[in-house]
Protein backbone atom coordinates (compact mmCIF):
# COMPACT_ATOMS: atom_id res chain seq x y z
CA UNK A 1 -7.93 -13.90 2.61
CA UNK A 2 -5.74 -13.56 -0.79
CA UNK A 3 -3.00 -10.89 -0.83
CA UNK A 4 -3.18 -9.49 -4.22
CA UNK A 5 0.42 -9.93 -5.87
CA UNK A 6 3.00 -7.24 -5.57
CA UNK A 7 4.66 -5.22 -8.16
CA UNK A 8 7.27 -3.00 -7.97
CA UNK A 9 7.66 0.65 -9.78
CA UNK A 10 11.30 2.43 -10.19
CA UNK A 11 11.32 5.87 -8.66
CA UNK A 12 15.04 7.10 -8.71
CA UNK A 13 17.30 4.40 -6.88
CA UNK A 14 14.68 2.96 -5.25
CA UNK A 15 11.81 0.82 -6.13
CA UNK A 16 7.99 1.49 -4.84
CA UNK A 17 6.23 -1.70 -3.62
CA UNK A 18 1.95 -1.37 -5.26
CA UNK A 19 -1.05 -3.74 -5.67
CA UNK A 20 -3.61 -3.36 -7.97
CA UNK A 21 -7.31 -4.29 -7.17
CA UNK A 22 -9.86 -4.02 -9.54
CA UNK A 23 -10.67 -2.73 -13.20
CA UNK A 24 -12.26 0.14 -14.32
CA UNK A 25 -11.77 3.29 -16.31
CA UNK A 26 -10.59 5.40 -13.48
CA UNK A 27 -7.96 4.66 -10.95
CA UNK A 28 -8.41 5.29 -6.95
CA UNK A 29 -4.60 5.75 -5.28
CA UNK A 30 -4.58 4.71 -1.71
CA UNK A 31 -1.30 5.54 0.69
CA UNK A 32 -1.56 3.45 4.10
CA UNK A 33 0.81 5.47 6.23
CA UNK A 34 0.11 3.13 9.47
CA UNK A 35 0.54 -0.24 7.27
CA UNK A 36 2.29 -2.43 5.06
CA UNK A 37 0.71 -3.48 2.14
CA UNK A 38 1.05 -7.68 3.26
CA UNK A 39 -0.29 -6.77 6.85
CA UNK A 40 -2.89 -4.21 5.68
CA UNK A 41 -5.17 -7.10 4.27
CA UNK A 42 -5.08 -8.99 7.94
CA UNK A 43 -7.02 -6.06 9.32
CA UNK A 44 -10.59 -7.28 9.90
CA UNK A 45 -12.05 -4.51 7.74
CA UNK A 46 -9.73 -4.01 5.54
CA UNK A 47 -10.16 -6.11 2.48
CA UNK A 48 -13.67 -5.81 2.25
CA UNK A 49 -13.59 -1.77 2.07
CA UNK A 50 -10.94 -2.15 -0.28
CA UNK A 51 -12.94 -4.95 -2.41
CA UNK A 52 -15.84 -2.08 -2.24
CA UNK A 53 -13.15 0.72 -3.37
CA UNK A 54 -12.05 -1.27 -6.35
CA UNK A 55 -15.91 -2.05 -7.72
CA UNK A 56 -15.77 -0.79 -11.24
CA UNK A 57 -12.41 1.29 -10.96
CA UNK A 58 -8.23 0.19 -10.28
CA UNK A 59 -7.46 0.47 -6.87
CA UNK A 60 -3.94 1.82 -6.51
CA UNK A 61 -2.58 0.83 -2.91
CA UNK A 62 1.24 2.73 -2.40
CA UNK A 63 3.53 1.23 -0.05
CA UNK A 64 5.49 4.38 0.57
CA UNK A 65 8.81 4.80 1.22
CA UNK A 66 10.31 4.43 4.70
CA UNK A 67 7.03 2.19 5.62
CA UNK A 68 5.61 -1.44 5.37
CA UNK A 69 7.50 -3.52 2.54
CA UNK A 70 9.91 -0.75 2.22
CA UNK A 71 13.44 -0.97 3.58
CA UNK A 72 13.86 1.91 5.88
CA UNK A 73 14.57 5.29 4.37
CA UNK A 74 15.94 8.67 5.96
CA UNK A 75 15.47 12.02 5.00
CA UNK A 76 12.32 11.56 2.59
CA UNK A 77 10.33 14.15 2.23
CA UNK A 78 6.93 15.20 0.37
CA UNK A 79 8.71 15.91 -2.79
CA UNK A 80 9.87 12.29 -2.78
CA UNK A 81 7.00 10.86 -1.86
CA UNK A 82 5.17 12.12 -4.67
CA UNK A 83 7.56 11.32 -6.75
CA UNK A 84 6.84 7.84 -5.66
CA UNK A 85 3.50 7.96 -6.00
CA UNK A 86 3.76 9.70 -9.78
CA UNK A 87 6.26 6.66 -10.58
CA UNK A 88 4.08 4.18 -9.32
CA UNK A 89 0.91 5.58 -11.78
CA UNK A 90 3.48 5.78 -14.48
CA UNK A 91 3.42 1.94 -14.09
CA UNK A 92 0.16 1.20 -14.30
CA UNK A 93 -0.74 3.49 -16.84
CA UNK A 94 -2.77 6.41 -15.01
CA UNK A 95 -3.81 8.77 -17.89
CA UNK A 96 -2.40 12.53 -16.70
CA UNK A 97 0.61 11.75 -14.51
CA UNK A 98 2.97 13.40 -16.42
């Protein structure tokens, strides 16, 4: 199984591990809260929903902070997780995420 590379995205002081599957002319943003984004793609089922997810769009996948790739964080909340999320579209260039 091939791990799609990983970038990273700059939200505040910290930086937001993503993949990118796909191409398309909308983008699908996925948040595994029980995963990291290396491990994720071991599951059994895994890759092949997310090959299906990313058939004729960009699939988004969000390692969010405090989980996965992500050094441990305390004290996040909602607020900054969206703000990790919104920094991570910025990146790849989802239209409307100002």
């Amino acid at each position: 199984m091939e791990v799609p590379g990983v970038s990273y995205a700059q939200s505040g002081d910290v930086s937001i591990a993503y993949q990118v599957v796909g191409e398309g002319p909308q983008d699908l943003v996925l948040v595994p809260f029980l995963s990291n984004l290396y491990t994720l793609w071991q599951a059994p089922k895994f890759a092949p929903f997310a090959r299906r997810l990313a058939e004729g769009r960009r699939l988004v996948l969000v390692n969010p902070r405090g989980g996965g790739a992500f050094r441990p964080a305390r004290g996040f909340t909602i607020e900054s997780r969206m703000d990790d999320v919104r920094a991570v579209m910025d990146a790849v260039g989802t239209v409307g995420t100002s």
